[in-house]
PDB file of N, CA and C in Angstrom:
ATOM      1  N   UNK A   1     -14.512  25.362  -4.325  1.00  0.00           N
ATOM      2  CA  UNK A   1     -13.713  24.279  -3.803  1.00  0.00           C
ATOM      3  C   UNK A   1     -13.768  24.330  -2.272  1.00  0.00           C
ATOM      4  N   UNK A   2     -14.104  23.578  -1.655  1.00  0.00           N
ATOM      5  CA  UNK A   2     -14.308  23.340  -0.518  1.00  0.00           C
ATOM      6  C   UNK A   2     -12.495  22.633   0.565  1.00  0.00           C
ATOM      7  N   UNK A   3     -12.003  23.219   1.375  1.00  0.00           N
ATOM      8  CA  UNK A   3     -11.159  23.295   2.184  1.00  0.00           C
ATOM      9  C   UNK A   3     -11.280  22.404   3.336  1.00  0.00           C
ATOM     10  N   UNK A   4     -11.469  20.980   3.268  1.00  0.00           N
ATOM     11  CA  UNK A   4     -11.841  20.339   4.455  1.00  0.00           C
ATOM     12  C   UNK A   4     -10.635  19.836   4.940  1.00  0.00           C
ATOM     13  N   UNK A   5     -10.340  19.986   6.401  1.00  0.00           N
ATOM     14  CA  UNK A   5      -8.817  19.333   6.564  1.00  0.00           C
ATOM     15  C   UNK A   5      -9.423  17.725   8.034  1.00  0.00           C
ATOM     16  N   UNK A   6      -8.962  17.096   7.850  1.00  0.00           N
ATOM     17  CA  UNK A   6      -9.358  15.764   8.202  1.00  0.00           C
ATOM     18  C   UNK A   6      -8.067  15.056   8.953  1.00  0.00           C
ATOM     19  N   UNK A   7      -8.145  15.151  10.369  1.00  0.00           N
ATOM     20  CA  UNK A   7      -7.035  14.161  10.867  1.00  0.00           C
ATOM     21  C   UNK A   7      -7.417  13.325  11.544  1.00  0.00           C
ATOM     22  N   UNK A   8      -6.515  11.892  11.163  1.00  0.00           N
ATOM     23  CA  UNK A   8      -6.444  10.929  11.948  1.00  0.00           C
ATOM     24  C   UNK A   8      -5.830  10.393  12.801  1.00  0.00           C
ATOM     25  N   UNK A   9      -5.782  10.607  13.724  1.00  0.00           N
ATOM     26  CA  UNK A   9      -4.919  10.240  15.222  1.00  0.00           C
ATOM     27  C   UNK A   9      -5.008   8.933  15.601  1.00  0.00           C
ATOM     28  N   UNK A  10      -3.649   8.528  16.840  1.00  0.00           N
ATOM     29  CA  UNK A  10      -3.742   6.746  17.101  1.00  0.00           C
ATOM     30  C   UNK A  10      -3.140   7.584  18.383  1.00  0.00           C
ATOM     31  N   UNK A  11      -3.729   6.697  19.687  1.00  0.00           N
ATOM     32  CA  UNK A  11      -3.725   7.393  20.617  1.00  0.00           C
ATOM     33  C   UNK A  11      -2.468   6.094  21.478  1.00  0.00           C
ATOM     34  N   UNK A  12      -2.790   4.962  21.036  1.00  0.00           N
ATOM     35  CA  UNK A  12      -2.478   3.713  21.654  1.00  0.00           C
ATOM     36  C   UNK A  12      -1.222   3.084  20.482  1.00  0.00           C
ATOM     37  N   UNK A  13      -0.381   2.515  20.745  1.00  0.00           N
ATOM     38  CA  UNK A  13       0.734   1.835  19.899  1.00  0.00           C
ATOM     39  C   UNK A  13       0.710   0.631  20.463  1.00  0.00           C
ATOM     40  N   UNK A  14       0.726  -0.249  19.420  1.00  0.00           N
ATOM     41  CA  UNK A  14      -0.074  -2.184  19.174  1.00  0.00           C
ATOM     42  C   UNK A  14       1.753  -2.245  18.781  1.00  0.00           C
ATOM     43  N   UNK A  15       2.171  -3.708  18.950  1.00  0.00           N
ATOM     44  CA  UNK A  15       3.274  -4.255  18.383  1.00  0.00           C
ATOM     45  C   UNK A  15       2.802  -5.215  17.541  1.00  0.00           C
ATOM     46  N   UNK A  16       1.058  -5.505  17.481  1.00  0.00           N
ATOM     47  CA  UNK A  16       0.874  -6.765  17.238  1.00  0.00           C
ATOM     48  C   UNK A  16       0.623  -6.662  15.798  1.00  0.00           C
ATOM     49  N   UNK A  17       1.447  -7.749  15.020  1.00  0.00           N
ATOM     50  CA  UNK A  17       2.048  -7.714  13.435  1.00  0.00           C
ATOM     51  C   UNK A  17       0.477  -7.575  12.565  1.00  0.00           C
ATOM     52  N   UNK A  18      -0.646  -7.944  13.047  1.00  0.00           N
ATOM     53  CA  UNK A  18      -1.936  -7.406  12.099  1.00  0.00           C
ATOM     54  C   UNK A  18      -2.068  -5.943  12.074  1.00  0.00           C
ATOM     55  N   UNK A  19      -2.204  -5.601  13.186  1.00  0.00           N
ATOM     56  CA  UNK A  19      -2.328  -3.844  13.556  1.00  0.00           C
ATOM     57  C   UNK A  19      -1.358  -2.891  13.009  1.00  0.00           C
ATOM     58  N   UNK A  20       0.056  -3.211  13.026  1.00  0.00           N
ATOM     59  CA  UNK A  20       0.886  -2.754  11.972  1.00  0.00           C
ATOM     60  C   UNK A  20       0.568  -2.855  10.650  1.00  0.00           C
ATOM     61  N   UNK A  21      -0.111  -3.796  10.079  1.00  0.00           N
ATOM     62  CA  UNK A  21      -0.275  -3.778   9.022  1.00  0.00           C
ATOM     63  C   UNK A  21      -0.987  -3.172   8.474  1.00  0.00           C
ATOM     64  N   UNK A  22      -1.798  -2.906   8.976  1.00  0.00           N
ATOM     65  CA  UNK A  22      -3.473  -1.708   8.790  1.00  0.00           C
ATOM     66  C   UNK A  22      -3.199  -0.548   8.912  1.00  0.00           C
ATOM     67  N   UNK A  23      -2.033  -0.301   9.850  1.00  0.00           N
ATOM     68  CA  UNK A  23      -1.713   1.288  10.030  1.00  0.00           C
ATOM     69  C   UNK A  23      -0.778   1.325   9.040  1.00  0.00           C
ATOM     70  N   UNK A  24      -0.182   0.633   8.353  1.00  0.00           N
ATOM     71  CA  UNK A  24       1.131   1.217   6.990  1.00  0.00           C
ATOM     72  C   UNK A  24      -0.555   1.208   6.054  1.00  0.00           C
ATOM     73  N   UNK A  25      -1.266   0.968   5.947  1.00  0.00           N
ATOM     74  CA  UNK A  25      -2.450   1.419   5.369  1.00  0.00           C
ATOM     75  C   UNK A  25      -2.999   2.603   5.237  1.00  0.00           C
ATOM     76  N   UNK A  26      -3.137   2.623   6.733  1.00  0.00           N
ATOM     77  CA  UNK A  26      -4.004   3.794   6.961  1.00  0.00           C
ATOM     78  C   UNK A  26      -3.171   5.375   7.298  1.00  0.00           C
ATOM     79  N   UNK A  27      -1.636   5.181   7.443  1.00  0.00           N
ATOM     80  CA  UNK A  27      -1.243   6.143   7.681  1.00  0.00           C
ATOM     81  C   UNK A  27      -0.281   6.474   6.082  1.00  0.00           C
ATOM     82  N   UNK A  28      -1.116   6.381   5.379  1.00  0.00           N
ATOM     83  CA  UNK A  28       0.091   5.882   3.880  1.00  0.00           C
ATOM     84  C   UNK A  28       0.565   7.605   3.685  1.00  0.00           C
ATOM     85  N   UNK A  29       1.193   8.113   2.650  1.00  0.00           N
ATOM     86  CA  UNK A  29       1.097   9.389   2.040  1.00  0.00           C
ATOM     87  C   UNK A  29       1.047   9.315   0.327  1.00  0.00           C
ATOM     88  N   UNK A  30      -0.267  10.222   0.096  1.00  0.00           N
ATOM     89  CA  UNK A  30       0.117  10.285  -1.628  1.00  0.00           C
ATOM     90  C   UNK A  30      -0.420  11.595  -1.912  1.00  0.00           C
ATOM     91  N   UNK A  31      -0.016  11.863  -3.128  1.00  0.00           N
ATOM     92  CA  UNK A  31      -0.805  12.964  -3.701  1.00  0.00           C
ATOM     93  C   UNK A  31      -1.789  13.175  -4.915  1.00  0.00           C
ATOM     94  N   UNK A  32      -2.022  11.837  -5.365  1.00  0.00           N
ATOM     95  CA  UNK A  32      -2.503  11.567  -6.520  1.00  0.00           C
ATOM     96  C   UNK A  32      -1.806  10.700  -7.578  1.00  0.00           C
ATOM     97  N   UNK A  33      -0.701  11.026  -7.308  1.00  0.00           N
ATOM     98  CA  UNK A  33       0.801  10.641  -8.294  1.00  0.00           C
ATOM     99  C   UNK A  33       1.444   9.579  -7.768  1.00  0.00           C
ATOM    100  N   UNK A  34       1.861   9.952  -6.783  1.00  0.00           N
ATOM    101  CA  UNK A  34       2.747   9.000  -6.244  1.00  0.00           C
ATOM    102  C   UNK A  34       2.340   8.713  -4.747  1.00  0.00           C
ATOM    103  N   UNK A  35       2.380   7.682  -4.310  1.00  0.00           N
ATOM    104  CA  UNK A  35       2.029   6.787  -2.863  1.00  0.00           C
ATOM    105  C   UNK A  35       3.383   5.938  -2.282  1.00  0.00           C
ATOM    106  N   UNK A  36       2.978   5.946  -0.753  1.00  0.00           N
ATOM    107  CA  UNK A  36       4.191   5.456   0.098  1.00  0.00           C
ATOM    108  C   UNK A  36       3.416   5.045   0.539  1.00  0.00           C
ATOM    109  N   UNK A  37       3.580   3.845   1.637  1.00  0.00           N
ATOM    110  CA  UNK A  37       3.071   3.298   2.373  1.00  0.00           C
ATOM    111  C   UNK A  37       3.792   3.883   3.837  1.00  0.00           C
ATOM    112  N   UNK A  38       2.733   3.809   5.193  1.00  0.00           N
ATOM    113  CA  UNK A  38       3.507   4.089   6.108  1.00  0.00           C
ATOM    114  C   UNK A  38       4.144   3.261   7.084  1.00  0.00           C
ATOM    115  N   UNK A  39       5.053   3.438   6.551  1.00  0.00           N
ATOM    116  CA  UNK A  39       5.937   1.884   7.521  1.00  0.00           C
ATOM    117  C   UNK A  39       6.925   2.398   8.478  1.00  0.00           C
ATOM    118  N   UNK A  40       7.607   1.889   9.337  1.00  0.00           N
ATOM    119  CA  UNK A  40       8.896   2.162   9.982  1.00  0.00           C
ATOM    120  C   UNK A  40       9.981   2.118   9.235  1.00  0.00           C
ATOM    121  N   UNK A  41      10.798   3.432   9.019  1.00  0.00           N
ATOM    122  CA  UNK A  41      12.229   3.586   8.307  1.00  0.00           C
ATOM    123  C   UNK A  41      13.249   2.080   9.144  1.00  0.00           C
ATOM    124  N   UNK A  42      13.155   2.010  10.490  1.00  0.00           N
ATOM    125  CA  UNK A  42      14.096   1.291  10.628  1.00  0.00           C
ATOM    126  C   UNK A  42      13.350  -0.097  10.527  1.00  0.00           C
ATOM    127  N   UNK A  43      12.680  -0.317   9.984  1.00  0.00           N
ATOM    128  CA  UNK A  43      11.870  -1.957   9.998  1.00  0.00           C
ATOM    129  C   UNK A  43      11.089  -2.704  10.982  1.00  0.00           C
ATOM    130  N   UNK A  44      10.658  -3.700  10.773  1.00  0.00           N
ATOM    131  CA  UNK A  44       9.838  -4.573  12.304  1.00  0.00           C
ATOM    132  C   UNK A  44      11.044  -5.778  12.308  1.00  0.00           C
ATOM    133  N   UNK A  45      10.746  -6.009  13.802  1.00  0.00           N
ATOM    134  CA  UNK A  45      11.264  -7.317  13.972  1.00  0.00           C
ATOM    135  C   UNK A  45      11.424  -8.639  13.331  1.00  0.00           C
ATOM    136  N   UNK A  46      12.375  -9.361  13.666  1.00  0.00           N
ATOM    137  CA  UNK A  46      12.244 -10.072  13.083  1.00  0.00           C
ATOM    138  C   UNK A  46      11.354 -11.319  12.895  1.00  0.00           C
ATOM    139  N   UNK A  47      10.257 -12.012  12.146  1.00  0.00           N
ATOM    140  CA  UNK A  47       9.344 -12.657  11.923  1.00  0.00           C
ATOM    141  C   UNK A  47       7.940 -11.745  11.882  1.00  0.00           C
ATOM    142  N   UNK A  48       8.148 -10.748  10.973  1.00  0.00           N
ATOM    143  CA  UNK A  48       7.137  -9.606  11.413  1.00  0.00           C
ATOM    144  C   UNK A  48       7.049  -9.253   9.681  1.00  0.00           C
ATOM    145  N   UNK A  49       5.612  -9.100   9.190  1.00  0.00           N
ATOM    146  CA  UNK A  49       4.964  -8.885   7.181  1.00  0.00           C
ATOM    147  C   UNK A  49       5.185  -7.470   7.602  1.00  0.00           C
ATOM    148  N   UNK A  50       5.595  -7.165   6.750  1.00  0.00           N
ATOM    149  CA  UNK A  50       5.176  -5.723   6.155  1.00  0.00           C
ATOM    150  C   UNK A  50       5.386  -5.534   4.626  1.00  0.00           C
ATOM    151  N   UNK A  51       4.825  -4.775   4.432  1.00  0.00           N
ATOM    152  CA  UNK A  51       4.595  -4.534   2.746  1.00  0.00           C
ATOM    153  C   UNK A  51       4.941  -2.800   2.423  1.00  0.00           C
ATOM    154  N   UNK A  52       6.533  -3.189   2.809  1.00  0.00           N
ATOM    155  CA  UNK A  52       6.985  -1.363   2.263  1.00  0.00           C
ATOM    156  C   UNK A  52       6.873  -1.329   0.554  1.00  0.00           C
ATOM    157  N   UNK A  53       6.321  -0.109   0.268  1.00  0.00           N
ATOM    158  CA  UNK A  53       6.548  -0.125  -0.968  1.00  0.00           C
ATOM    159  C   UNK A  53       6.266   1.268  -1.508  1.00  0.00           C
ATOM    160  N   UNK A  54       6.486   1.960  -2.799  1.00  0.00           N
ATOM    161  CA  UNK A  54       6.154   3.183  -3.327  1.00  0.00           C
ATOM    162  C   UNK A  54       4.658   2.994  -4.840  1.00  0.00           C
ATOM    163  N   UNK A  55       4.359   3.615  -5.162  1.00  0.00           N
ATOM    164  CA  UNK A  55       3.176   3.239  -5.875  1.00  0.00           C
ATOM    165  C   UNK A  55       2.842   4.303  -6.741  1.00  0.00           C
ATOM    166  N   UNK A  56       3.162   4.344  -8.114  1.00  0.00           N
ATOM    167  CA  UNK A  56       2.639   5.665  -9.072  1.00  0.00           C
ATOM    168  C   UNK A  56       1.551   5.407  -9.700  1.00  0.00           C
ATOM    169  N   UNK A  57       0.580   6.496  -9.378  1.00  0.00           N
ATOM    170  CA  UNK A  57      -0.654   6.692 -10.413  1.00  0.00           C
ATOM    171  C   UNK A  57      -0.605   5.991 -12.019  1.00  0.00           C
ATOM    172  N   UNK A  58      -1.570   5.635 -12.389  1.00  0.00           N
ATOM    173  CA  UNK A  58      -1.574   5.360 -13.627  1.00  0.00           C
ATOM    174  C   UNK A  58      -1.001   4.601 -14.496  1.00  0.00           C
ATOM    175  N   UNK A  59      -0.204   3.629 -13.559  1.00  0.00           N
ATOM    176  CA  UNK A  59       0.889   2.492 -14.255  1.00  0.00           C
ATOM    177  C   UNK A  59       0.347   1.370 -13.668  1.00  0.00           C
ATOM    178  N   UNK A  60       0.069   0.033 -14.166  1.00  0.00           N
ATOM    179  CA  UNK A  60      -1.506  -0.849 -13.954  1.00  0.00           C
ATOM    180  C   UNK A  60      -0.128  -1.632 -15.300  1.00  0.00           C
ATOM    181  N   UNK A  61      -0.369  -3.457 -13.911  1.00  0.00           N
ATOM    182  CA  UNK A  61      -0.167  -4.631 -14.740  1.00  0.00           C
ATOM    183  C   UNK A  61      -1.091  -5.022 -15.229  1.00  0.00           C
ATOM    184  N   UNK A  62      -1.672  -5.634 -16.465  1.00  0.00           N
ATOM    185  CA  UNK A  62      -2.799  -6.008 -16.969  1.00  0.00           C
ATOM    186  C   UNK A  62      -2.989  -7.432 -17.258  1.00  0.00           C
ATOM    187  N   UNK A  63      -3.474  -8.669 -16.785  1.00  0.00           N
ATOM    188  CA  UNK A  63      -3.608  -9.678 -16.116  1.00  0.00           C
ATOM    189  C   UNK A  63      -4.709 -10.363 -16.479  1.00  0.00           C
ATOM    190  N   UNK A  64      -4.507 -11.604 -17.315  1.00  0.00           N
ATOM    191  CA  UNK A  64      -5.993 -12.625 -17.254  1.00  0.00           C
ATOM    192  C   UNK A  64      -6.287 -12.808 -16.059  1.00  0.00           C
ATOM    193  N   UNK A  65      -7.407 -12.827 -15.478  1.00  0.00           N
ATOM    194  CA  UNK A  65      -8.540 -12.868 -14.885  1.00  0.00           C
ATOM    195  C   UNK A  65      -8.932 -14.666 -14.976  1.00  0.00           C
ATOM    196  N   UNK A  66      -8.399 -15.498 -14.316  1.00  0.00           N
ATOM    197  CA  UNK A  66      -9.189 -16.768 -15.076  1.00  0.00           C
ATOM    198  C   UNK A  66     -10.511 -17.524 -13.840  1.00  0.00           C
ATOM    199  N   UNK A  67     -11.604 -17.403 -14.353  1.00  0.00           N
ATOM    200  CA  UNK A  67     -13.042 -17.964 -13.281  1.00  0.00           C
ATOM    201  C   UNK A  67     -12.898 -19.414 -13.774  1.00  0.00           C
ATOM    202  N   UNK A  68     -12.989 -20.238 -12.599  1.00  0.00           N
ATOM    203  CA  UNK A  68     -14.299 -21.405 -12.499  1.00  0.00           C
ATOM    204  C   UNK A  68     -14.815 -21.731 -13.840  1.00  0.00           C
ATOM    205  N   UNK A  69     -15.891 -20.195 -13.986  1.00  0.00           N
ATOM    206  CA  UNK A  69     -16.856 -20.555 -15.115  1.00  0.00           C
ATOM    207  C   UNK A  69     -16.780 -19.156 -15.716  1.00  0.00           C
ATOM    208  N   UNK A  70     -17.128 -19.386 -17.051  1.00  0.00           N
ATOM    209  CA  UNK A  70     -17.509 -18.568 -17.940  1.00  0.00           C
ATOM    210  C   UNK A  70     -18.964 -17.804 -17.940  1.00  0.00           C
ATOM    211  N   UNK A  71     -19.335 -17.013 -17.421  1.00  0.00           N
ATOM    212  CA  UNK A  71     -20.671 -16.523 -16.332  1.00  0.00           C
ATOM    213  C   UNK A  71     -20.629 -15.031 -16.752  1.00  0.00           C
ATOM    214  N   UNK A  72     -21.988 -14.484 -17.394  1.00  0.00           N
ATOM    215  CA  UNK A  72     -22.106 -12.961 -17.672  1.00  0.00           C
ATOM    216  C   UNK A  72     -21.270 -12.297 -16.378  1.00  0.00           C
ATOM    217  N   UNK A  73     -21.063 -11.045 -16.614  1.00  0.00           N
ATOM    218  CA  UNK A  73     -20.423  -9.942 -15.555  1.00  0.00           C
ATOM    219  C   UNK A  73     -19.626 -10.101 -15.126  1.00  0.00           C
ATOM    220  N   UNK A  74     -18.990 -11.717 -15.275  1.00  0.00           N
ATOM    221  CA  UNK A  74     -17.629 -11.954 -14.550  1.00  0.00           C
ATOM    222  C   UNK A  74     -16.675 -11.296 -15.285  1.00  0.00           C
ATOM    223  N   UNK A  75     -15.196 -11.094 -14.801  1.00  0.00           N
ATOM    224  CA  UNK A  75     -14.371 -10.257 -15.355  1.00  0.00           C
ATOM    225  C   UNK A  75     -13.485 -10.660 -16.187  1.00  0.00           C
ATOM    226  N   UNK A  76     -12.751 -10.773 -17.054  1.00  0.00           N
ATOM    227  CA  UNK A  76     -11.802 -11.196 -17.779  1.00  0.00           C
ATOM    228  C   UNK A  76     -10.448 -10.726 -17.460  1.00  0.00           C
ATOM    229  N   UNK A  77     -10.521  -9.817 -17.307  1.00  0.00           N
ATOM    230  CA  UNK A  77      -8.640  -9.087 -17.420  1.00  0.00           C
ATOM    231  C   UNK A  77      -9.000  -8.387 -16.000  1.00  0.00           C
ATOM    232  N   UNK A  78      -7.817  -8.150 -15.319  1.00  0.00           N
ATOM    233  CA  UNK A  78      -7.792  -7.499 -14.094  1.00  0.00           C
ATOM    234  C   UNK A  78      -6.536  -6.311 -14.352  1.00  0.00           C
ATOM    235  N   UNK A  79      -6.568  -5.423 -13.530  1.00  0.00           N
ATOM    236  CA  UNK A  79      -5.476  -4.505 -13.267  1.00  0.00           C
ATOM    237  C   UNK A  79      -4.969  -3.839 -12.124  1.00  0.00           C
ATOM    238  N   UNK A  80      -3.757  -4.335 -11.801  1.00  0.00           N
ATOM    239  CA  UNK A  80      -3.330  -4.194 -10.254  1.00  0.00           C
ATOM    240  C   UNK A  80      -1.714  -2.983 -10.746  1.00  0.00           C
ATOM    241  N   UNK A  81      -1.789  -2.494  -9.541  1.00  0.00           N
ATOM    242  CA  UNK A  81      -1.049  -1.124  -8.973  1.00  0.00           C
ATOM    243  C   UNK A  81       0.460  -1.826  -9.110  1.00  0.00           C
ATOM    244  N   UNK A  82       1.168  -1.037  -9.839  1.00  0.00           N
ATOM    245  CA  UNK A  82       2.676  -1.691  -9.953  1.00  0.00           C
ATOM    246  C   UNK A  82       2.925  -0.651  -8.681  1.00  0.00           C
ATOM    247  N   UNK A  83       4.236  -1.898  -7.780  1.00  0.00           N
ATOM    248  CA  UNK A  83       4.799  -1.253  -7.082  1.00  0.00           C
ATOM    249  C   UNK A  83       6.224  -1.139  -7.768  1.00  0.00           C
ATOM    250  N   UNK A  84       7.341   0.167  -7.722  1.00  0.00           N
ATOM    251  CA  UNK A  84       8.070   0.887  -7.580  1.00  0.00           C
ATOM    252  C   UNK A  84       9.437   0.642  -6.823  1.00  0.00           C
ATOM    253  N   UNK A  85      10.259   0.824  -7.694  1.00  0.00           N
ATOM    254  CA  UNK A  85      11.680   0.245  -6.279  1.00  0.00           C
ATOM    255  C   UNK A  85      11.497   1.061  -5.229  1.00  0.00           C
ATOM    256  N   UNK A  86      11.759   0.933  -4.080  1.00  0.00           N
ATOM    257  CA  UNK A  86      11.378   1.243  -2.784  1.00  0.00           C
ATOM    258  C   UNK A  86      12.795   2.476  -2.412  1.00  0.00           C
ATOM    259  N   UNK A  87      12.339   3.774  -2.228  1.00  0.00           N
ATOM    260  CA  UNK A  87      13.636   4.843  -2.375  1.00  0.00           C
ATOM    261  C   UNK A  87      13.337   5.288  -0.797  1.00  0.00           C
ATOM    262  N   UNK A  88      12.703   4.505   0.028  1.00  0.00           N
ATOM    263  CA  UNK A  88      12.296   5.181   1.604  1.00  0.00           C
ATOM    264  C   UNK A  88      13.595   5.001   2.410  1.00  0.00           C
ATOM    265  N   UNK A  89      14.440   4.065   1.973  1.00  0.00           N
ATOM    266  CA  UNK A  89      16.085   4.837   3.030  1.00  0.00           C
ATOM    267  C   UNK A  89      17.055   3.843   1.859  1.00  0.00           C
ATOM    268  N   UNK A  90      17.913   5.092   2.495  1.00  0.00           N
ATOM    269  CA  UNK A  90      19.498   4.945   1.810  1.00  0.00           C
ATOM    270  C   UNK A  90      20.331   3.945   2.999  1.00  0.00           C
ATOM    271  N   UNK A  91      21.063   3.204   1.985  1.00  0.00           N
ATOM    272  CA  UNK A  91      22.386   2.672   2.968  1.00  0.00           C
ATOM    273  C   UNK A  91      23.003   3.043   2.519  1.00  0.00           C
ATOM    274  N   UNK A  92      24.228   3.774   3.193  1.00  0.00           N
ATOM    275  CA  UNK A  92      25.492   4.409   3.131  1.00  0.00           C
ATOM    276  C   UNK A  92      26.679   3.023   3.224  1.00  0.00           C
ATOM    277  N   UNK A  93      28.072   2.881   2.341  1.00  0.00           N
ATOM    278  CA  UNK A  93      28.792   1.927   2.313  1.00  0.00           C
ATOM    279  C   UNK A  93      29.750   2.515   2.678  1.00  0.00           C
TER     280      UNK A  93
END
């Protein structure tokens, strides 16, 4: 088993709402099991996408697929990543 450790650094901080979006991408955390996206605990501004969310391995909505046309290799059924109620902060009442 090979031990490779791999970091990715951001040297510069963008406000601009595409670039945020790529970095809750690219800075996500998982372990196989379970996935977070990396977002800001306290949120973006207001008029600003983000897509907080949590994400478990192996749990897949299963979905007609509908084409145009009926065409060899095209796909029929699709399967996309259920997202998870979102447990990344507590509000206290």
């Amino acid at each position: 088993m090979n031990n490779y450790e791999y970091t990715y650094s951001k040297n510069e901080f963008s406000v601009v709402n595409s670039e945020l979006m790529l970095d809750e991408t690219i800075f996500h955390n998982a372990n196989g099991y379970i996935g977070v996206r990396g977002n800001f605990e306290e949120g973006y501004p207001e008029g600003y996408s983000s897509i907080r969310g949590q994400y478990i391995n192996g749990f897949y909505d299963i979905t007609d697929m509908n084409q145009a046309e009926k065409l060899y290799g095209l796909i029929e059924k699709k399967q996309t990543i259920l997202n998870i109620a979102d447990t990344q902060s507590m509000i206290y009442g």
